[in-house]
Every structure is written in structure tokens, then in C-alpha cells.
N, C-alpha and C. Protein backbone atom coordinates (compact mmCIF):
# COMPACT_ATOMS: atom_id res chain seq x y z
N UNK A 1 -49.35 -1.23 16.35
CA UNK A 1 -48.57 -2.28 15.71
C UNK A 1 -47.87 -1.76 14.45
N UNK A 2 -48.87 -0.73 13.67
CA UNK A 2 -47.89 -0.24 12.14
C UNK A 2 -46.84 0.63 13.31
N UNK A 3 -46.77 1.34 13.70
CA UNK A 3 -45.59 2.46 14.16
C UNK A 3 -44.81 1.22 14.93
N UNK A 4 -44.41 -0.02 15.21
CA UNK A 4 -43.61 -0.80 15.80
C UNK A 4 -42.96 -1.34 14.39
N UNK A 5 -43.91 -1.88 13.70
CA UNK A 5 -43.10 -2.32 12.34
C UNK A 5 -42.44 -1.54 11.55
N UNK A 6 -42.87 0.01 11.57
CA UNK A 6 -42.33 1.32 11.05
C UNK A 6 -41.11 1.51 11.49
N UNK A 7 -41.08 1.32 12.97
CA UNK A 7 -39.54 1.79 13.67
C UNK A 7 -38.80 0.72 13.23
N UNK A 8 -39.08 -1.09 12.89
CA UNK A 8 -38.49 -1.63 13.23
C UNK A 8 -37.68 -1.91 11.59
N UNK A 9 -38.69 -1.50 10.66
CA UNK A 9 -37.80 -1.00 9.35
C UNK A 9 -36.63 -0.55 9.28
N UNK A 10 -37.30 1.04 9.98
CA UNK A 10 -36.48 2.28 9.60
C UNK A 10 -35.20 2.04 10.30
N UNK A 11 -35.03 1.19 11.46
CA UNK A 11 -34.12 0.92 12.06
C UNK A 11 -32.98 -0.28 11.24
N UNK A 12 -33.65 -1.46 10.36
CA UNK A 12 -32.98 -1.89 9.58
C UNK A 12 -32.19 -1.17 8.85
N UNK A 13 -33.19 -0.35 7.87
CA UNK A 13 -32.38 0.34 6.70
C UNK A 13 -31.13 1.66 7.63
N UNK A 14 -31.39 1.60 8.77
CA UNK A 14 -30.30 2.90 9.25
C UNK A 14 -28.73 2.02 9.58
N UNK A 15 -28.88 0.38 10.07
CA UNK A 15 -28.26 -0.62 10.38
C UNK A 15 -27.21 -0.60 9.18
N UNK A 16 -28.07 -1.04 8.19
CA UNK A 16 -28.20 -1.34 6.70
C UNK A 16 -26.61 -0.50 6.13
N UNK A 17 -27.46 0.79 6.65
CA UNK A 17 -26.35 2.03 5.63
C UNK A 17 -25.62 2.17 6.28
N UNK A 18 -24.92 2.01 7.83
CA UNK A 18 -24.45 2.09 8.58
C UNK A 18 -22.80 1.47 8.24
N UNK A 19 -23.72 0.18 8.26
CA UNK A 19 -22.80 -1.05 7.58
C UNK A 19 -21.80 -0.73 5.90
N UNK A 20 -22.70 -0.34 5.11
CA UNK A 20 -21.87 -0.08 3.95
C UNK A 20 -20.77 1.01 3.70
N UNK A 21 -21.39 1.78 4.68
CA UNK A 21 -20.41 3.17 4.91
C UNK A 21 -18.99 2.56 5.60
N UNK A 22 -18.98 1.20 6.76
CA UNK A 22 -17.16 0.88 6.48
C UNK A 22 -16.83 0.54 5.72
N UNK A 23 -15.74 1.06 5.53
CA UNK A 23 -14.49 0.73 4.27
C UNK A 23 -12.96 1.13 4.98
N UNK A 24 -11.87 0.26 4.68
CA UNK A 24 -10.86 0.66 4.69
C UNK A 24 -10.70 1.70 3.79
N UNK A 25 -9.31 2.56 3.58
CA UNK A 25 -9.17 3.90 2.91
C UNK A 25 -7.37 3.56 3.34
N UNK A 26 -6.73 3.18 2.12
CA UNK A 26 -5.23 3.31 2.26
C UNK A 26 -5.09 4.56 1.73
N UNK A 27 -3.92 5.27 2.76
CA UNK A 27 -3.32 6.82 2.33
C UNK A 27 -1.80 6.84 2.68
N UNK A 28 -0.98 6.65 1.49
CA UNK A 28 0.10 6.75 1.31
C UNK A 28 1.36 8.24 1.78
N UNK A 29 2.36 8.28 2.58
CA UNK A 29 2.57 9.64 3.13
C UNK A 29 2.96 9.90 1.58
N UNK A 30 3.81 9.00 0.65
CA UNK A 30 4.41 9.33 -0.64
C UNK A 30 3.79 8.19 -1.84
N UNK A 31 3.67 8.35 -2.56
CA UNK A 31 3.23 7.24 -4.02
C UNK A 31 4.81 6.89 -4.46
N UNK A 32 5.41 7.71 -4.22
CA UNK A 32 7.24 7.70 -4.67
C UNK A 32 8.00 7.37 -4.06
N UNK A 33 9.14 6.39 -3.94
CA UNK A 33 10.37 6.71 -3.43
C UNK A 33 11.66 6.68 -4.57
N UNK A 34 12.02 7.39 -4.32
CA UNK A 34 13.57 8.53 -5.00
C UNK A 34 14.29 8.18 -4.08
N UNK A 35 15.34 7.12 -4.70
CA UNK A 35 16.73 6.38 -4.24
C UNK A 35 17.98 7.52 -4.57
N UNK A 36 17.61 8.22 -5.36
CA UNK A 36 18.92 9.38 -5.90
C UNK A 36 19.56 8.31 -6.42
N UNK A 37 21.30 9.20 -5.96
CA UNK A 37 22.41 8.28 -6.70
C UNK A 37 22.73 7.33 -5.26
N UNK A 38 22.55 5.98 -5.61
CA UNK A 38 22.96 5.44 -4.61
C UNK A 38 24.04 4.15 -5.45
N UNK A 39 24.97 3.62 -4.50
CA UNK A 39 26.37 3.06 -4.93
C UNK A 39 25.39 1.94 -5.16
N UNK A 40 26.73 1.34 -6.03
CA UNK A 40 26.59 -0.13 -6.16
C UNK A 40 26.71 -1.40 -4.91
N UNK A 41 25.87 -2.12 -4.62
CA UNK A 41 25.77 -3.00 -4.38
C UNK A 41 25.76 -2.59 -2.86
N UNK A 42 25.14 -1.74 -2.70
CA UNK A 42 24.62 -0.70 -1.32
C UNK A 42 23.10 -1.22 -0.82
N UNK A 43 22.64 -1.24 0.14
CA UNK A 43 21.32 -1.29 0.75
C UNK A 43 20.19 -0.76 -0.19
N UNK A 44 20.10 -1.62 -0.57
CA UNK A 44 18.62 -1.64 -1.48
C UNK A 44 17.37 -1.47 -0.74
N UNK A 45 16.87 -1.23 0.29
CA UNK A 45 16.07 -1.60 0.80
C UNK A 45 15.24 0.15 1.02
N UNK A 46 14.01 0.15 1.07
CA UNK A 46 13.25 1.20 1.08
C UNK A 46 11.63 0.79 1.46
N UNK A 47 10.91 1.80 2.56
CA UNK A 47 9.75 1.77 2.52
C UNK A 47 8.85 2.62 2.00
N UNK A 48 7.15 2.26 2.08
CA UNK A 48 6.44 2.79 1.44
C UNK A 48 5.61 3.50 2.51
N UNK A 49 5.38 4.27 3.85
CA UNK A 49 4.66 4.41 4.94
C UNK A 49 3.09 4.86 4.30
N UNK A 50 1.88 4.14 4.93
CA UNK A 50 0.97 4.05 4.85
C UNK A 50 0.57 4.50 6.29
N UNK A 51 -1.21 4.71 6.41
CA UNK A 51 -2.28 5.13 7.24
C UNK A 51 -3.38 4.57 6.80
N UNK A 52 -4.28 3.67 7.57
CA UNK A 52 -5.52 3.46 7.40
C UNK A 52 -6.25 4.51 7.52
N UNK A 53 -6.81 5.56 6.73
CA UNK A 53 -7.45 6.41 7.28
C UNK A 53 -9.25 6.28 6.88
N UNK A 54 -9.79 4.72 6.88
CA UNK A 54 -11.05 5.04 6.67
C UNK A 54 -11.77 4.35 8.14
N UNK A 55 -12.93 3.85 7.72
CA UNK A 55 -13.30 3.28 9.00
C UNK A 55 -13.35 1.74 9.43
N UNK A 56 -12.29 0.84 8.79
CA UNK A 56 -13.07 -0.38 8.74
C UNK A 56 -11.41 -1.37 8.91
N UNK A 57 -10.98 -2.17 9.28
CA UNK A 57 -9.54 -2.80 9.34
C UNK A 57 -9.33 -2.86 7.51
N UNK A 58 -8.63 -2.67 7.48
CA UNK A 58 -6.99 -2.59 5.81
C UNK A 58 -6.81 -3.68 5.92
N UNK A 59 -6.63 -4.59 5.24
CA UNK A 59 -5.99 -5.63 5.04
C UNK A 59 -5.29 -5.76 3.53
N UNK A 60 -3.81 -5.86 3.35
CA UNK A 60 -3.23 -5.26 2.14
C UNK A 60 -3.24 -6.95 1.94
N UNK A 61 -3.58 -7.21 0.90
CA UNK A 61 -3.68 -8.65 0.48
C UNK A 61 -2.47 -9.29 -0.55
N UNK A 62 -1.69 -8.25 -1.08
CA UNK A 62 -0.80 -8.61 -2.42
C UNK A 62 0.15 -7.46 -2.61
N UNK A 63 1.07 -7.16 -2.86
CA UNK A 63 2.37 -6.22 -3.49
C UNK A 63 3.10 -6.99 -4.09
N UNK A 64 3.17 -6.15 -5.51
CA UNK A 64 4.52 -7.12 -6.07
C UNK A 64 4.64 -5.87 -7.65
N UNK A 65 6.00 -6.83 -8.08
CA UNK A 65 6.69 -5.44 -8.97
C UNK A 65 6.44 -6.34 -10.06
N UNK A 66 7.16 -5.57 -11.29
CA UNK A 66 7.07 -6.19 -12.57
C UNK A 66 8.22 -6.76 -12.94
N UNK A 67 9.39 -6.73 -12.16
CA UNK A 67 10.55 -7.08 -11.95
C UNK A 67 11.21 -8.03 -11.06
N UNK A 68 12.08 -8.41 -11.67
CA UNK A 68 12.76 -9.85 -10.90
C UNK A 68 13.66 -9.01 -10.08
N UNK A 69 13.92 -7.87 -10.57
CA UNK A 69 15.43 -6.51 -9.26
C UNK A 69 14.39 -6.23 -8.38
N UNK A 70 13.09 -6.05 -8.10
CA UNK A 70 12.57 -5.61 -7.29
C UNK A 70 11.69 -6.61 -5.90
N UNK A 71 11.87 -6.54 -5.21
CA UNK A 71 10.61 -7.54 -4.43
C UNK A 71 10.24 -7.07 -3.01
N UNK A 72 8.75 -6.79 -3.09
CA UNK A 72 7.91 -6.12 -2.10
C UNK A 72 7.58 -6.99 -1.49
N UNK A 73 7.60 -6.50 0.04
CA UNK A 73 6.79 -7.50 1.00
C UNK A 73 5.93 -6.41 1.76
N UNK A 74 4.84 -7.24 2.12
CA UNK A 74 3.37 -6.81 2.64
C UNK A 74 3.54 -6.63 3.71
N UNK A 75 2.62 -5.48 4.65
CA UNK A 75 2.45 -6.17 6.07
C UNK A 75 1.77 -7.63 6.65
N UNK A 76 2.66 -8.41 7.41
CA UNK A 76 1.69 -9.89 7.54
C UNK A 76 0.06 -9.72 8.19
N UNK A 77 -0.24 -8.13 9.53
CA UNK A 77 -1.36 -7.99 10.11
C UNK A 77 -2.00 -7.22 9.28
N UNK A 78 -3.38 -7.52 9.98
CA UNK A 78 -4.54 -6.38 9.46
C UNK A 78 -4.21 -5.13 9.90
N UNK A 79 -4.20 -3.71 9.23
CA UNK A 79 -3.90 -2.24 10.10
C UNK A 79 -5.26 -2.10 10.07
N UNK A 80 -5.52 -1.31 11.52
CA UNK A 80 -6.54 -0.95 12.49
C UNK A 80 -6.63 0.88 12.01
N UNK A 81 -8.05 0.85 12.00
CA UNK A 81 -8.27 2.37 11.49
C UNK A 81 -7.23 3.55 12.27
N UNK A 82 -7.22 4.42 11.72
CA UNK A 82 -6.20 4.92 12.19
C UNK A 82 -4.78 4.87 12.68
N UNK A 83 -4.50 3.11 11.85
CA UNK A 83 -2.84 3.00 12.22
C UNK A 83 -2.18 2.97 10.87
N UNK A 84 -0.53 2.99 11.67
CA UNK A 84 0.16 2.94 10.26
C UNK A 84 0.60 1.88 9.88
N UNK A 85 1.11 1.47 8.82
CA UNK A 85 1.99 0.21 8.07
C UNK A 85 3.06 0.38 7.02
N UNK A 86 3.57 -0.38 6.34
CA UNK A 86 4.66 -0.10 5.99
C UNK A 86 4.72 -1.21 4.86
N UNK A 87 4.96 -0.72 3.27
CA UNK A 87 5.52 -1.88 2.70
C UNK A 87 7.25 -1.46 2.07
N UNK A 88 7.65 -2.71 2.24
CA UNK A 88 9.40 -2.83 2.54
C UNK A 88 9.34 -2.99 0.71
N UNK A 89 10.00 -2.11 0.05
CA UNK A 89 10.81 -2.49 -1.02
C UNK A 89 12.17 -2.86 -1.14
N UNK A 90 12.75 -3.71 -2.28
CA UNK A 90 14.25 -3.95 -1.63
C UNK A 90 14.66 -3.98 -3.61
N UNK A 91 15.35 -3.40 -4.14
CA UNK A 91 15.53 -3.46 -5.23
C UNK A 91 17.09 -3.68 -5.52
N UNK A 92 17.62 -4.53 -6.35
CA UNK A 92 19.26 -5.29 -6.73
C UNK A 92 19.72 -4.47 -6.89
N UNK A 93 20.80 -3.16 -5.83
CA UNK A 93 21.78 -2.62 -6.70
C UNK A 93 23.01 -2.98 -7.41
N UNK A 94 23.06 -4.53 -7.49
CA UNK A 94 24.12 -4.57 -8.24
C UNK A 94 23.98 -4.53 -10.08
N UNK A 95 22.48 -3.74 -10.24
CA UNK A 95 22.09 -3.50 -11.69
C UNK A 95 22.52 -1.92 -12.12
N UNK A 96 23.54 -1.38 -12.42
CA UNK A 96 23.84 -0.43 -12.46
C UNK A 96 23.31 0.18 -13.40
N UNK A 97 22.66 1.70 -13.48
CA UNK A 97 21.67 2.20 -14.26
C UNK A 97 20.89 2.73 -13.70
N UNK A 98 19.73 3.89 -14.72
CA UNK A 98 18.41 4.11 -13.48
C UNK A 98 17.62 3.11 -13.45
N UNK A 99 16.93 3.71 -12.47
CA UNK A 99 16.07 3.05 -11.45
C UNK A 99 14.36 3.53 -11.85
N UNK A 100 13.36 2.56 -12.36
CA UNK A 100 12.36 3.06 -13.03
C UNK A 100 11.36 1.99 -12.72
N UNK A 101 10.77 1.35 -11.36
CA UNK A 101 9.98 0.11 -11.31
C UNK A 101 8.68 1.03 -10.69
N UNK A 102 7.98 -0.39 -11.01
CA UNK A 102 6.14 0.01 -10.25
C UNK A 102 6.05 -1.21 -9.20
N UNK A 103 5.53 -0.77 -8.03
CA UNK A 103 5.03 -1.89 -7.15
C UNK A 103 3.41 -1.59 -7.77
N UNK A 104 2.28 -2.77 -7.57
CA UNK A 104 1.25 -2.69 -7.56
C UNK A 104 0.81 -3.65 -6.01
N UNK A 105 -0.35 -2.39 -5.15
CA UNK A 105 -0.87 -2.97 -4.43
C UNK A 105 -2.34 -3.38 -4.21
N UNK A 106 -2.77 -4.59 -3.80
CA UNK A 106 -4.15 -5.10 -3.59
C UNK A 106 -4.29 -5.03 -2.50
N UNK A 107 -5.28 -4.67 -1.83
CA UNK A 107 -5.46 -4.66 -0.96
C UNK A 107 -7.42 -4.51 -0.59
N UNK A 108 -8.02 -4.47 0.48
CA UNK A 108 -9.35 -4.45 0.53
C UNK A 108 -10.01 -2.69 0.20
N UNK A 109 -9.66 -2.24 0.63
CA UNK A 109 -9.78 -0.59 0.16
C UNK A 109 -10.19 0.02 -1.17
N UNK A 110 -9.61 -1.08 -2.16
CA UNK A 110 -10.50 -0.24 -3.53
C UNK A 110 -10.02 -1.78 -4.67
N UNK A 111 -11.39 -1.59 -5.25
CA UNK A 111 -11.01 -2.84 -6.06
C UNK A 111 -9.93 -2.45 -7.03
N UNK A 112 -9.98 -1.14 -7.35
CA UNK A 112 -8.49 -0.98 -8.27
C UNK A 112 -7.52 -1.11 -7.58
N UNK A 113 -6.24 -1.72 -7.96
CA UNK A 113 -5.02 -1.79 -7.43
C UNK A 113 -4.31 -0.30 -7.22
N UNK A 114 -3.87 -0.14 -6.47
CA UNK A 114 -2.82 1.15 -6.44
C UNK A 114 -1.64 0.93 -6.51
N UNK A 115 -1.03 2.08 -7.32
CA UNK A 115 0.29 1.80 -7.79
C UNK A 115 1.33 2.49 -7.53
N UNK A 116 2.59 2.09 -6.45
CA UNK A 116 3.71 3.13 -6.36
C UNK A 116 4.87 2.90 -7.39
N UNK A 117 5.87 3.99 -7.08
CA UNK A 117 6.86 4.07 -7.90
C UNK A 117 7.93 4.12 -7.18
N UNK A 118 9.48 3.44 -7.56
CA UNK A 118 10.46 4.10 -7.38
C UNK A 118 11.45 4.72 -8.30
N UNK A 119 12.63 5.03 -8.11
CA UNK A 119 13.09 6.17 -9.03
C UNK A 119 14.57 5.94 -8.22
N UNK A 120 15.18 6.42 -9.68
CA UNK A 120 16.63 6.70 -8.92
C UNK A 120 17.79 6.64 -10.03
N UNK A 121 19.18 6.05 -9.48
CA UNK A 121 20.11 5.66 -10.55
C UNK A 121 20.77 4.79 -9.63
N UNK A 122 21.69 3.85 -10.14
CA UNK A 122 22.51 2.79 -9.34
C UNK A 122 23.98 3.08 -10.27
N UNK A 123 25.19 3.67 -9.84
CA UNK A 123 26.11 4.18 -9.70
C UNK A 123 27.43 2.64 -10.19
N UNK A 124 27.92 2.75 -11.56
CA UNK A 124 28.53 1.76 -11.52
C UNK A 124 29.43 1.28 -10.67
N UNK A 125 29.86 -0.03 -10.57
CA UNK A 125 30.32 -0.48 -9.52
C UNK A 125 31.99 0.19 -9.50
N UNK A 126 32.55 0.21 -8.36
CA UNK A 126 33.65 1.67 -8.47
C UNK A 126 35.03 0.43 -9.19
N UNK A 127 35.80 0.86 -10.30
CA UNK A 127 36.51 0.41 -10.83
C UNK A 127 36.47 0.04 -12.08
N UNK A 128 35.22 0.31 -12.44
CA UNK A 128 34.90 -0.20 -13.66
C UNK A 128 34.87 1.21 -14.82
């Protein structure tokens, strides 16, 4: 009877650790995107390509910038270990100047937020 209650421990606590070891793991191909010189009032739009690479479904819960020129959208699904996702940046080129914002993302993967960047210049509008 002790070596049945023994196994039936040791088998909890192996359950146990089993369990804590999933975690999502977001891995970004870039932390950056570099717009260069791009024209005025040109396609703003840019992604961020991601990989779930831990063991457990990603679920990105929040993206957003510090800026009213900038606005990130999330993936709407959960990404499945080993897939990819994508968050869409879209920033106003009709703000001519560089280009210097932070997206911050939440997501289940780490209680700290992670933070990308973009970069660039926006090319005054031609005539001016």
C-alpha cells in the first residue's frame, strides 16, 4: 500500500511540473521595422512577423503605440506552437519628418510587455 501511494505522489508531482513547464514563448523575426525614405502620403502600412516558439497556445492580448500617427492591430486567433502571426502596423504618412514610434505588446508569454520599434523618415509632400 506505501509503494502505491509512493507512485501515486511521485506521479502527481511529475503531472505537476509537467504542467508549469507550458508557456507560450513569442519570437520576433525583427524587434524593428525601418520604413527608410518613404513619400508622403504613401502606404503606411507594415508588419511585425512573429513565431510561437514555446510550448503552450500565444495569445497576444493588446498592441498599441504611444501615438495617435500610429495604430497596431493584433492577431484576432490564438497562434498554435510552432505557428506564425503577424502584427499589422499602419503609421500617417501624411506627417512629414522622421519616423521614431514604439508599439508595446501584451500578450500571455511574459508578464513584461515587449516592445517594438519603427524607424524611418516621411519625405515632404512633393511641392512644397
Amino acid at each position: 500500500m506505501k509503494k502505491l501511494i509512493v507512485l501515486f505522489v511521485a506521479t502527481l508531482f511529475a503531472v505537476s511540473i509537467q504542467a508549469q513547464n507550458k508557456k507560450a514563448k513569442i519570437t520576433f523575426d525583427s524587434d524593428v521595422v525601418d520604413y527608410g525614405e518613404v513619400q508622403y502620403g504613401s502606404d503606411g502600412v507594415r508588419k511585425f512577423t512573429f513565431t510561437n516558439t514555446g510550448n503552450d497556445v500565444l495569445i497576444v492580448a493588446r498592441v498599441y503605440s504611444t501615438c495617435g500617427c500610429t495604430i497596431a492591430k493584433k492577431p484576432e486567433n490564438p497562434i498554435q506552437p510552432g505557428e506564425k502571426g503577424e502584427i499589422e502596423v499602419k503609421y500617417d504618412t501624411k506627417r512629414p519628418g522622421p519616423i521614431r514610434k514604439t508599439i508595446t505588446v501584451y500578450s500571455n508569454a511574459s508578464e513584461v510587455p515587449q516592445s517594438l520599434k519603427i524607424k524611418g523618415k516621411v519625405l515632404p509632400e512633393v511641392g512644397e
